[in-house]
N, C-alpha and C. Protein backbone atom coordinates (compact mmCIF):
# COMPACT_ATOMS: atom_id res chain seq x y z
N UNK A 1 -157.16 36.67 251.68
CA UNK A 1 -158.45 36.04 251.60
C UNK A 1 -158.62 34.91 252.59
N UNK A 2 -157.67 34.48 253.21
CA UNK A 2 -157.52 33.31 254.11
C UNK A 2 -157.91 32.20 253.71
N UNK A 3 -159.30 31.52 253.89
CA UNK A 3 -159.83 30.01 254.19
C UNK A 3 -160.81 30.68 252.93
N UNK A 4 -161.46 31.52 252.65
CA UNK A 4 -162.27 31.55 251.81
C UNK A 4 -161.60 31.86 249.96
N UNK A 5 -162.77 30.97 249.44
CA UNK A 5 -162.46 31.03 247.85
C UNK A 5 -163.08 32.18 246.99
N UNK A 6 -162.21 32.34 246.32
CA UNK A 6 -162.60 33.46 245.53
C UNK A 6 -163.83 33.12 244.89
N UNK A 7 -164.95 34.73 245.41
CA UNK A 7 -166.58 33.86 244.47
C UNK A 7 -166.15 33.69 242.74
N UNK A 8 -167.54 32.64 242.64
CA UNK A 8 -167.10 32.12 241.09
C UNK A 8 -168.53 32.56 240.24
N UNK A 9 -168.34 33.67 239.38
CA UNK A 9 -169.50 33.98 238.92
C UNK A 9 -169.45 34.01 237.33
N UNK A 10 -171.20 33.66 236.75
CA UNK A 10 -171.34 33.59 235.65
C UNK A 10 -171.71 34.64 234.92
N UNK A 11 -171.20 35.42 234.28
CA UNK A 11 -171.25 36.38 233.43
C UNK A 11 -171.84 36.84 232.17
N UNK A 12 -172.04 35.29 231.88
CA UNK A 12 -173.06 35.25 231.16
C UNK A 12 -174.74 35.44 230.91
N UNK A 13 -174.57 35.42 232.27
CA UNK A 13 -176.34 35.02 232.96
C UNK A 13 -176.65 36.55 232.22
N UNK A 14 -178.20 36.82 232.28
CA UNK A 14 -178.83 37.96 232.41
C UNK A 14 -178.30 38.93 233.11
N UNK A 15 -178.52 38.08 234.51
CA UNK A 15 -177.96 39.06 235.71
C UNK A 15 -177.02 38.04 236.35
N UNK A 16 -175.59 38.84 236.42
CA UNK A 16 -174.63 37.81 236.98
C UNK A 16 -174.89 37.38 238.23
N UNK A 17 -174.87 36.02 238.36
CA UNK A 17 -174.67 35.36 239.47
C UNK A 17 -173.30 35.12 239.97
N UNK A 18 -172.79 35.30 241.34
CA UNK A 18 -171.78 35.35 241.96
C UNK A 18 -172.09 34.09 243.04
N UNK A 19 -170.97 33.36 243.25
CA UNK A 19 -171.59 32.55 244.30
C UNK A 19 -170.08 32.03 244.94
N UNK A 20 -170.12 32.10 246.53
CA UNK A 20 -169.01 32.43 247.51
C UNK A 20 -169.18 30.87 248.35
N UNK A 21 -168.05 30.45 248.17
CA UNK A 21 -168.06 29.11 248.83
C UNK A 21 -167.06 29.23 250.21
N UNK A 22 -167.63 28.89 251.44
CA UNK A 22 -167.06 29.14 252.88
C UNK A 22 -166.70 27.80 253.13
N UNK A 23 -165.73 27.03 253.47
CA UNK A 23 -165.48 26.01 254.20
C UNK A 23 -165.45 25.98 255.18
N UNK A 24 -165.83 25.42 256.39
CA UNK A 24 -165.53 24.73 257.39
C UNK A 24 -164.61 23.68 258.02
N UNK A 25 -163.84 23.52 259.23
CA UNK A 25 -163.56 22.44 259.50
C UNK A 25 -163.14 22.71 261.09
N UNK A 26 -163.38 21.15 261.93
CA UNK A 26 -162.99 20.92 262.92
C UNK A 26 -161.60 21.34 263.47
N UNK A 27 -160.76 20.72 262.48
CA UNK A 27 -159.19 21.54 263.13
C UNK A 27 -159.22 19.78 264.25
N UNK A 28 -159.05 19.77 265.22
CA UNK A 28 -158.98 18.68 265.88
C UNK A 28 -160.39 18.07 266.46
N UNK A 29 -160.22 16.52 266.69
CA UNK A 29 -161.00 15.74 266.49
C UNK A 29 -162.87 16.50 267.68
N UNK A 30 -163.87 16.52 267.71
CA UNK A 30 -164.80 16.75 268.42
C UNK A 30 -165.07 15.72 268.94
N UNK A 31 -165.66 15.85 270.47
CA UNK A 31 -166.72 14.85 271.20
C UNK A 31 -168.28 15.10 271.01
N UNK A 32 -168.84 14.10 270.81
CA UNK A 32 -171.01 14.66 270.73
C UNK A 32 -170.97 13.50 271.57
N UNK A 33 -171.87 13.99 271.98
CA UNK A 33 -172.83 13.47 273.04
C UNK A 33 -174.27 12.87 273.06
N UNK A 34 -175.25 12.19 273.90
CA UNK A 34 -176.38 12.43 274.25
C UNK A 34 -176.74 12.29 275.70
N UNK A 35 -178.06 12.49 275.97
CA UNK A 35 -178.26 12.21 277.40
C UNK A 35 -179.17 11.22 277.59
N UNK A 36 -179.53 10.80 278.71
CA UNK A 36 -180.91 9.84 279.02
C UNK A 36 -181.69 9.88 277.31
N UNK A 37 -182.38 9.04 277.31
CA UNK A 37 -183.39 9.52 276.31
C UNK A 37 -183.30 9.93 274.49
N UNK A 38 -181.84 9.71 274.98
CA UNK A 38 -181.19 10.05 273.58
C UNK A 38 -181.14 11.77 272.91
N UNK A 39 -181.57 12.70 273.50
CA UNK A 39 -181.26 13.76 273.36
C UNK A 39 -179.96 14.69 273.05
N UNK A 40 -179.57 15.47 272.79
CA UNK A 40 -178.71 15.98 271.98
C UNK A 40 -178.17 16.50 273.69
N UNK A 41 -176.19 16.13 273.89
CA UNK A 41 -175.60 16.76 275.21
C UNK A 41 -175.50 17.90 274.55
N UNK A 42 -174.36 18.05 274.46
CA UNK A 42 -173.54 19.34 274.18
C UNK A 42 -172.76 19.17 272.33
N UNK A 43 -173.45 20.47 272.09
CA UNK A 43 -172.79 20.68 270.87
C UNK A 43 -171.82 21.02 270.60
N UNK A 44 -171.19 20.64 269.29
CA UNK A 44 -169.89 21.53 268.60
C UNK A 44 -170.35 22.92 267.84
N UNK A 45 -169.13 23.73 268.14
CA UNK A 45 -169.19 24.68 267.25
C UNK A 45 -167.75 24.25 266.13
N UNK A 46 -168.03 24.47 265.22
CA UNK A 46 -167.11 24.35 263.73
C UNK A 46 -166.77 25.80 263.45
N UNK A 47 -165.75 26.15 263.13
CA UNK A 47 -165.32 26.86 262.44
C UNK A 47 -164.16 26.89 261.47
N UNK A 48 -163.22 27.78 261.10
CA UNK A 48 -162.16 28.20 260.10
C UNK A 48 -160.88 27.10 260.72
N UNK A 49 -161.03 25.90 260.76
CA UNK A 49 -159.78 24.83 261.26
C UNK A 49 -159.64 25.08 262.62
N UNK A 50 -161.00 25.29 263.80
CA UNK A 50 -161.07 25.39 264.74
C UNK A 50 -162.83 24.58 265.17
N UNK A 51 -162.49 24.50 266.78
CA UNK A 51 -163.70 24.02 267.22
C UNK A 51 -163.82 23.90 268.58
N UNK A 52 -164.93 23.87 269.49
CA UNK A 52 -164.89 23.48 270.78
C UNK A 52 -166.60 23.31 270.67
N UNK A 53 -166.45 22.64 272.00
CA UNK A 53 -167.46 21.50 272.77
C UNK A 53 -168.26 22.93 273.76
N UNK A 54 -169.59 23.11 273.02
CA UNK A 54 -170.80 24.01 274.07
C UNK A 54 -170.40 23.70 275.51
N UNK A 55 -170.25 24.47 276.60
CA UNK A 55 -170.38 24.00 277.95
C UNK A 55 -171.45 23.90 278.63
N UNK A 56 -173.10 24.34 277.47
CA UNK A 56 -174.50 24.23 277.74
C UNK A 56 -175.09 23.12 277.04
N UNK A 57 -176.14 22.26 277.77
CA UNK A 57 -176.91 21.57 276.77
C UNK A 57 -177.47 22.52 275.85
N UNK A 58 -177.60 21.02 274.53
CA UNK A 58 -178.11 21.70 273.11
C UNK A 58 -179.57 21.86 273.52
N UNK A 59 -179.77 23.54 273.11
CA UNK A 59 -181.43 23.61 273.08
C UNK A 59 -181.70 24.39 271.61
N UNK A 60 -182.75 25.02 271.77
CA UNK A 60 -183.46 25.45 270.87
C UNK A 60 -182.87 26.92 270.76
N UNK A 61 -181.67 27.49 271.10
CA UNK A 61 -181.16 28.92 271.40
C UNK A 61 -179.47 28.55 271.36
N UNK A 62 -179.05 28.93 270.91
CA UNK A 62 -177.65 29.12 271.79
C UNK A 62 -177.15 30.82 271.78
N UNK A 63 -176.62 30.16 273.07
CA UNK A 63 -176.15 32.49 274.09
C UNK A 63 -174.68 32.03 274.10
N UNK A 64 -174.02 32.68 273.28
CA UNK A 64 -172.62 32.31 273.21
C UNK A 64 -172.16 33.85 274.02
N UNK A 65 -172.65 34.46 274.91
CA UNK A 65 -172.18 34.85 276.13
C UNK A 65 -171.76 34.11 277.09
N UNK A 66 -172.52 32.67 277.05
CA UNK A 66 -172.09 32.01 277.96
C UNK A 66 -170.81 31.03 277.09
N UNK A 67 -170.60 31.20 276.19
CA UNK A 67 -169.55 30.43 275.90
C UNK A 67 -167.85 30.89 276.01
N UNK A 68 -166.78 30.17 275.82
CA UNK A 68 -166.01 30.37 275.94
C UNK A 68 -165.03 31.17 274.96
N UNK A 69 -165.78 30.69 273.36
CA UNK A 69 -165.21 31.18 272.25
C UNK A 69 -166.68 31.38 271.37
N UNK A 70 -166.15 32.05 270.46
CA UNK A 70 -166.71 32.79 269.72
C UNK A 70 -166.53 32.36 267.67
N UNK A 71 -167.02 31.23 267.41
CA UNK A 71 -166.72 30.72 266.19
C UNK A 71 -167.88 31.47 265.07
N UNK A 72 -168.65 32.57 265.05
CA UNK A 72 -169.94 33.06 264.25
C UNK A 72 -169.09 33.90 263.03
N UNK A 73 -169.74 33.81 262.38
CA UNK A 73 -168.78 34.62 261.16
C UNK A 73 -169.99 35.51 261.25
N UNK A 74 -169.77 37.20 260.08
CA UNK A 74 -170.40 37.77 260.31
C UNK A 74 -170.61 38.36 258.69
N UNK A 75 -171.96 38.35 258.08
CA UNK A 75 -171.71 38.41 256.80
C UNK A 75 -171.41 39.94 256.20
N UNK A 76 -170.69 40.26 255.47
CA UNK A 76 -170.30 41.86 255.14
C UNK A 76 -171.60 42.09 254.05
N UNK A 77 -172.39 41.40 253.26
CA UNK A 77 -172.98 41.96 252.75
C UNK A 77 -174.57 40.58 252.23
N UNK A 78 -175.42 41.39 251.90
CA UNK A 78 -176.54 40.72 252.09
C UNK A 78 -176.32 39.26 251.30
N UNK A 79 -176.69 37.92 251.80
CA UNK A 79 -176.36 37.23 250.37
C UNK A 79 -177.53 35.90 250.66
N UNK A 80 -177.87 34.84 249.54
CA UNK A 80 -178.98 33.97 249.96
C UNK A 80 -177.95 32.71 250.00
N UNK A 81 -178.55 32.40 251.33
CA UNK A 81 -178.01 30.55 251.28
C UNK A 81 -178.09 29.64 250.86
N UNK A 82 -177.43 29.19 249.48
CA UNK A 82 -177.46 28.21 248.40
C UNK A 82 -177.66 26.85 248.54
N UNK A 83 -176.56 26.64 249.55
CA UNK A 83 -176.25 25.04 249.72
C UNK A 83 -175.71 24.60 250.97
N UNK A 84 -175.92 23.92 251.88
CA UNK A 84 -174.61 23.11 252.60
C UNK A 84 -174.59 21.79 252.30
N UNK A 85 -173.29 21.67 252.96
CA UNK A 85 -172.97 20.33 252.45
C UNK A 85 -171.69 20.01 254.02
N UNK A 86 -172.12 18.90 254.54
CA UNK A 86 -171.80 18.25 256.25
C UNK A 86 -171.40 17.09 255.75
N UNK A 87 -169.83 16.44 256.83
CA UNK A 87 -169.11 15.31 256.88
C UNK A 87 -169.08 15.12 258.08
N UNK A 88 -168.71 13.93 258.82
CA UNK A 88 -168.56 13.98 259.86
C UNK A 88 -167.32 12.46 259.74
N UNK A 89 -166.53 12.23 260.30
CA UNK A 89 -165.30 10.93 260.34
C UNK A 89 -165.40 10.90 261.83
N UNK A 90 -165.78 9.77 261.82
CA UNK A 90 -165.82 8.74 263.00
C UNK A 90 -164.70 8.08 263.22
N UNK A 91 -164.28 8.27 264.37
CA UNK A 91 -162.72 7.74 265.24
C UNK A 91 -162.84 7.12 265.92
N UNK A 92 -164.26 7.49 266.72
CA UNK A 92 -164.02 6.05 268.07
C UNK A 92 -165.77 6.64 268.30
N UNK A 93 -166.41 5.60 268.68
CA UNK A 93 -168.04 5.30 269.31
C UNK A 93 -167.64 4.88 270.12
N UNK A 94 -168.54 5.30 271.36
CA UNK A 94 -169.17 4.69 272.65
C UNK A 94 -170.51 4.68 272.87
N UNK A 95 -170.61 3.51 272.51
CA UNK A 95 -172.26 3.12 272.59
C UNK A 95 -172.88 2.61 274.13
N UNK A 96 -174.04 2.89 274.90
CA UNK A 96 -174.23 2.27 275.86
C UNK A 96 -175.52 1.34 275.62
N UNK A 97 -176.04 0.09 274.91
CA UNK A 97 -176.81 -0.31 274.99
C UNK A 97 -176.78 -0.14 273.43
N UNK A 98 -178.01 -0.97 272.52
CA UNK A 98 -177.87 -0.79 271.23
C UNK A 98 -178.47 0.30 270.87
N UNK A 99 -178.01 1.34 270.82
CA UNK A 99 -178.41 2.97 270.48
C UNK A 99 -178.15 3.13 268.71
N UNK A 100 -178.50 3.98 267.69
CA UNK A 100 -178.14 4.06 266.76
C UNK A 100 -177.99 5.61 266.62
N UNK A 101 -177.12 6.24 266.78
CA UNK A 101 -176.38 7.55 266.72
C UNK A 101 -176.69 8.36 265.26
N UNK A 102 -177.23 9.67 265.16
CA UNK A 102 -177.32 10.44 264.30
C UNK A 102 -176.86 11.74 264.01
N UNK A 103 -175.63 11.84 263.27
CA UNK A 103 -174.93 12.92 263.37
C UNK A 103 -175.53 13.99 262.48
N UNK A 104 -175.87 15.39 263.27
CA UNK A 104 -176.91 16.09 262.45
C UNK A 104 -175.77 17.45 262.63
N UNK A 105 -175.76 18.42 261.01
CA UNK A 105 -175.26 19.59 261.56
C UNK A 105 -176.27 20.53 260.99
N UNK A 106 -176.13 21.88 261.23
CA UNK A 106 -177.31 23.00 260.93
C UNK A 106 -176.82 24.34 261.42
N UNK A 107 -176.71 25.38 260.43
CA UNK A 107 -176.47 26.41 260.56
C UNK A 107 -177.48 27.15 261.75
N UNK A 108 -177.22 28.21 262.38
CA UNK A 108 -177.69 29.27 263.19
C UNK A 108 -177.17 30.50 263.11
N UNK A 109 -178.18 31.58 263.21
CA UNK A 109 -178.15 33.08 263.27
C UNK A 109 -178.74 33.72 264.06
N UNK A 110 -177.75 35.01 263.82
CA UNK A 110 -178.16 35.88 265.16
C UNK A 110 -178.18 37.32 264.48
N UNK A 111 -178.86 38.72 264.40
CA UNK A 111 -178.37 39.65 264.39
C UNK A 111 -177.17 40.35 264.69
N UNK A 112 -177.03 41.81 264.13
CA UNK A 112 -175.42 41.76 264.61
C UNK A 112 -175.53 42.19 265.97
N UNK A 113 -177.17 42.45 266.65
CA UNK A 113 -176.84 43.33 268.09
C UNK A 113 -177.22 42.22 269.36
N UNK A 114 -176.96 40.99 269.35
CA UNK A 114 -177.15 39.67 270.36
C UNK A 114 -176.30 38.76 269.79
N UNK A 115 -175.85 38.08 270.52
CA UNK A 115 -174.74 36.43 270.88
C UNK A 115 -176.23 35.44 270.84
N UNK A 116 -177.64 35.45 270.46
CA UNK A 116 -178.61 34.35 270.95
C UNK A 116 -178.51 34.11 269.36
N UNK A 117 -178.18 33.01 268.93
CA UNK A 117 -178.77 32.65 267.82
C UNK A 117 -179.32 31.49 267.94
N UNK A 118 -180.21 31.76 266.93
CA UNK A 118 -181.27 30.67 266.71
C UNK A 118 -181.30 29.39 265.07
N UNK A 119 -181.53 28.20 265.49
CA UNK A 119 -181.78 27.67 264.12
C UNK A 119 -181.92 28.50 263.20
N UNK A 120 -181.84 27.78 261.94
CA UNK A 120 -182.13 28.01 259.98
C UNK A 120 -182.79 26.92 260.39
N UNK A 121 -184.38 26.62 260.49
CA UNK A 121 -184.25 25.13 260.23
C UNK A 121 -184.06 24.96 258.70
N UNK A 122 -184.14 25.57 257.74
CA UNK A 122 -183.70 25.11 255.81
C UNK A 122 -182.47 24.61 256.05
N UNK A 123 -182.07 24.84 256.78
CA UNK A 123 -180.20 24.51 256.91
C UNK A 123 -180.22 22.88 257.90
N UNK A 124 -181.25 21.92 258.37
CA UNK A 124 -180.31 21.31 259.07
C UNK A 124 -180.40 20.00 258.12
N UNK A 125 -179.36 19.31 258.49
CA UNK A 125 -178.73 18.23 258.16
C UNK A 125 -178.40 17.11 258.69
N UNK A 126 -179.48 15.79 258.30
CA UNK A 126 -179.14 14.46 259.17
C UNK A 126 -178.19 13.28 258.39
N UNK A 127 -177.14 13.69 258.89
CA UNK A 127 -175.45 12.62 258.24
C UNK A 127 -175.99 11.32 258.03
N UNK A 128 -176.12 10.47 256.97
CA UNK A 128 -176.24 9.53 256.86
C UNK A 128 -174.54 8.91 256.34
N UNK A 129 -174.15 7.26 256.77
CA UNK A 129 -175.09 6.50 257.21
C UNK A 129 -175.29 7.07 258.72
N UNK A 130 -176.58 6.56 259.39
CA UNK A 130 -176.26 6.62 261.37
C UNK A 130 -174.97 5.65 261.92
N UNK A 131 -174.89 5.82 262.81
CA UNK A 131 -173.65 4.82 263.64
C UNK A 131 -174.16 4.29 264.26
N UNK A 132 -174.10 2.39 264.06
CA UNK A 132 -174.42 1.80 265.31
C UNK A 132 -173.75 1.38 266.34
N UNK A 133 -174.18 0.78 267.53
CA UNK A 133 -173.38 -0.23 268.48
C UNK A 133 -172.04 0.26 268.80
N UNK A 134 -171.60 -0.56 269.48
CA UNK A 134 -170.27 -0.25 270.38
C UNK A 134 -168.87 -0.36 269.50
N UNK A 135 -169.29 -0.53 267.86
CA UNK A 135 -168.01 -1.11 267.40
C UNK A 135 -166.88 -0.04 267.30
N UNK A 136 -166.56 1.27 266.71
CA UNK A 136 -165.88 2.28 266.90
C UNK A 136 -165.29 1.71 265.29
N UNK A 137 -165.66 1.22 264.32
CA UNK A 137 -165.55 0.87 262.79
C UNK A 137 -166.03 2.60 262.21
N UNK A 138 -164.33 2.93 261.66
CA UNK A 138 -163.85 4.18 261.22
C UNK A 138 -165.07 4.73 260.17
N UNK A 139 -166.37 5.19 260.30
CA UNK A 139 -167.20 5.60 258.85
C UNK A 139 -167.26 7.23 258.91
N UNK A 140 -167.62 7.08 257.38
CA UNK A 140 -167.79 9.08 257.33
C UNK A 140 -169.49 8.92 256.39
N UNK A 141 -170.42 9.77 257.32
CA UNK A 141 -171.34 10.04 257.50
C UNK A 141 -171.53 11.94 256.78
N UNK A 142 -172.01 11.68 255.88
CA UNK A 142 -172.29 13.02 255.42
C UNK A 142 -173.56 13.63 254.40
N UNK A 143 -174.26 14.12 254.07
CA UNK A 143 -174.92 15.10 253.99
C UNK A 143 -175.25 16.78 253.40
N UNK A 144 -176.27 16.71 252.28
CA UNK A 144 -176.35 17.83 251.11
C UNK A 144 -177.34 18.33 250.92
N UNK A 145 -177.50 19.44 251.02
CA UNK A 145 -178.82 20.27 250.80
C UNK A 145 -178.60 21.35 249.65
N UNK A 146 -179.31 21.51 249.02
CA UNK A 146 -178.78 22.43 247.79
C UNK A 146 -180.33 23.12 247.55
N UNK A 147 -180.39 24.19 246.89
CA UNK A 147 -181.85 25.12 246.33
C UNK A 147 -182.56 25.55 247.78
N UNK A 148 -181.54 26.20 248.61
CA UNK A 148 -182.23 26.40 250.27
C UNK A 148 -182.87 27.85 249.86
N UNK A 149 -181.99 28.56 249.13
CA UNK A 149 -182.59 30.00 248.68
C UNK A 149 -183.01 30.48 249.74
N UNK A 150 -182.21 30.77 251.12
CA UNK A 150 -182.69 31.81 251.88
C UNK A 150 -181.86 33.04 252.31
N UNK A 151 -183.12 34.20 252.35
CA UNK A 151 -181.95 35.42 252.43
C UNK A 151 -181.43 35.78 253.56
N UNK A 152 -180.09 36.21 253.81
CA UNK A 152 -179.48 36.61 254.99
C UNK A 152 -178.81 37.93 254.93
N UNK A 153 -179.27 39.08 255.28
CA UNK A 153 -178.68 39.91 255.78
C UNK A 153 -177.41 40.11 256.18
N UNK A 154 -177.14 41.74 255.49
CA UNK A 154 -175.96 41.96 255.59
C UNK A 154 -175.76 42.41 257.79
N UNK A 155 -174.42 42.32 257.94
CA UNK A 155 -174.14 41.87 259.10
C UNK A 155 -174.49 41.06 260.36
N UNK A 156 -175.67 40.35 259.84
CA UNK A 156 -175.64 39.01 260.33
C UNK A 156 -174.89 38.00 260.76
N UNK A 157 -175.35 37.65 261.74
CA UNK A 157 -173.82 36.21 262.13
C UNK A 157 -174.66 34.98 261.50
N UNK A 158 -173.97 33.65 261.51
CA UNK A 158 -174.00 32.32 261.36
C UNK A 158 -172.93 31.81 262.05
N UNK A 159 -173.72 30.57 262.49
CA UNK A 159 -172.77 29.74 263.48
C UNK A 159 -172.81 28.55 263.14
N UNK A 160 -172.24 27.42 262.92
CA UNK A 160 -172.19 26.20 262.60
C UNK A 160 -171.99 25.25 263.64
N UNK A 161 -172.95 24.34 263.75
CA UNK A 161 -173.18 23.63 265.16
C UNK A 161 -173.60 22.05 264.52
N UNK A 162 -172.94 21.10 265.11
CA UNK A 162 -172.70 19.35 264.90
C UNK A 162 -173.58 19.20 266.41
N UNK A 163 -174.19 18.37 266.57
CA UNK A 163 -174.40 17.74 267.30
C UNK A 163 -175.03 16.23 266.93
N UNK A 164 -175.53 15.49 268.27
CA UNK A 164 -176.01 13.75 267.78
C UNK A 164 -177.02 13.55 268.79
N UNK A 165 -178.00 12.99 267.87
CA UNK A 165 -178.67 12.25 268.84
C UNK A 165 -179.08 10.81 268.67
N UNK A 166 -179.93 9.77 269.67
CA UNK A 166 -179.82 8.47 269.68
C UNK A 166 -181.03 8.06 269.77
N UNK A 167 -181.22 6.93 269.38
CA UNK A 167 -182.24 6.19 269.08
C UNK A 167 -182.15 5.03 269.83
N UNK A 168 -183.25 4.17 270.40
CA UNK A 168 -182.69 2.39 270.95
C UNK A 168 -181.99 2.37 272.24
N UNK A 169 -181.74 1.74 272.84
CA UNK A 169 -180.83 1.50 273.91
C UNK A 169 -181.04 2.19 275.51
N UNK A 170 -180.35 2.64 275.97
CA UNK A 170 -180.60 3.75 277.40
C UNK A 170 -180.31 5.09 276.13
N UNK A 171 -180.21 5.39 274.99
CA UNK A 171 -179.33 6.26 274.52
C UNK A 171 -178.53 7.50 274.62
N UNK A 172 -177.84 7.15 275.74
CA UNK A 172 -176.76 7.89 276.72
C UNK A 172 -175.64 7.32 275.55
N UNK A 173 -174.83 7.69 274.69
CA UNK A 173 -173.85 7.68 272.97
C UNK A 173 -172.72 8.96 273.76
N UNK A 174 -171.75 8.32 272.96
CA UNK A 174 -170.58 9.35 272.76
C UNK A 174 -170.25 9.07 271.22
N UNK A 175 -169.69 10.11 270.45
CA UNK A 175 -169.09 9.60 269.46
C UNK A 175 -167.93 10.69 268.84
N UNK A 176 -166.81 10.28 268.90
CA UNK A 176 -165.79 11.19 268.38
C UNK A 176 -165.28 11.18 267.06
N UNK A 177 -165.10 12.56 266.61
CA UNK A 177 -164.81 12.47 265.21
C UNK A 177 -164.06 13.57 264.67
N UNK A 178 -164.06 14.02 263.65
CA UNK A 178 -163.97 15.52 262.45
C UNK A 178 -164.78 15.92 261.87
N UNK A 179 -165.21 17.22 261.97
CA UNK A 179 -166.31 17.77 261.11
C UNK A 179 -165.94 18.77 260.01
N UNK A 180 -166.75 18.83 259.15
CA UNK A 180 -166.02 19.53 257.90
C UNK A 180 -167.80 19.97 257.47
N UNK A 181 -167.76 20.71 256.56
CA UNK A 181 -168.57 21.23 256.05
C UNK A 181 -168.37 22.27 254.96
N UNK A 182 -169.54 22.58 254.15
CA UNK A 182 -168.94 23.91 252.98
C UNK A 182 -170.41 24.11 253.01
N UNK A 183 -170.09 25.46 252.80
CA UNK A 183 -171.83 26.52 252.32
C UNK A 183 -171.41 27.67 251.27
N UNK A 184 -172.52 27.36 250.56
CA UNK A 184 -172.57 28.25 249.14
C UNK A 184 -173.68 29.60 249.32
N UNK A 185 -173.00 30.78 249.47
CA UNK A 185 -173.35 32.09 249.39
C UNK A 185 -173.81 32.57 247.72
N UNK A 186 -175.03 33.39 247.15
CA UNK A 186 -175.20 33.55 245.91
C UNK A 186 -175.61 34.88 246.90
């Protein structure tokens, strides 16, 4: 079964509910970014105690043809998206100017016949608290969405993507950390 938990279902219900909890995690520490303007650089992908840094700016698409690895899971059978739930542990900030940093994560999908996936926007997630200033003061910033109830198709991918953006300053931000996450399948 690897990284995943055995679903936990109620039997009692009318109609049993089954519900499949996926974890996530970084595996070693991530870099986020922004650019001029405070815009989102380059994203993380999260996966199964693994991760790497997009070699494209974050847009509104990601073509993981152009990427190097391949972190999308692929679902074996139809199921609705319950919950996520995003951490993020802060190791070191680089602030340029008084910027206030917002660590956001959000699922994406793709069919099984293209690498383009696109936002869930039901799925994204803004980590509170934000990070300010230049201090690099160790915080964990995290984030819960629950009753998303959306359906996803069987062999579908999902991809799990961290990125940050900034507020204030030139907000040109670095901020390094660990990302973790869990999503509830019903």
């Amino acid at each position: 079964m690897g990284n995943t938990r055995v679903p936990e279902c109620d039997l009692r219900a009318e109609r049993p509910v089954c519900r499949l909890y996926l974890p996530f995690a970084s595996g070693n520490d991530i870099k986020l970014g922004t650019r001029p303007g405070g815009m989102a650089a380059f994203p993380a992908f999260v996966g199964f105690g693994v991760s790497d840094i997009s070699i494209n700016y974050f847009g509104e698409q990601i073509n993981l043809d152009d990427e190097f690895a391949n972190f999308a899971i692929t679902l074996p059978e139809t199921f609705a998206i319950d919950a996520l739930a995003a951490t993020f542990y802060n190791i070191q900030t680089g602030v340029y100017g008084n910027s206030v940093i917002t660590v956001k994560a959000q699922l994406y999908h793709a069919d099984n016949s293209t690498n383009i996936f696109k936002p869930i926007k039901e799925t994204l997630l803004a980590l509170k608290p934000d990070f300010y200033g230049n201090t690099g003061d160790i915080k964990i910033a995290c984030a819960v969405k629950k009753g998303i109830n959306l359906k996803i198709n069987a062999g579908s991918r999902l991809l799990l993507v961290f990125y940050s953006e900034a507020n204030g300053g030139r907000g040109i931000t670095e901020i390094r950390g660990y990302a973790s996450a869990g999503l509830t399948l019903t």
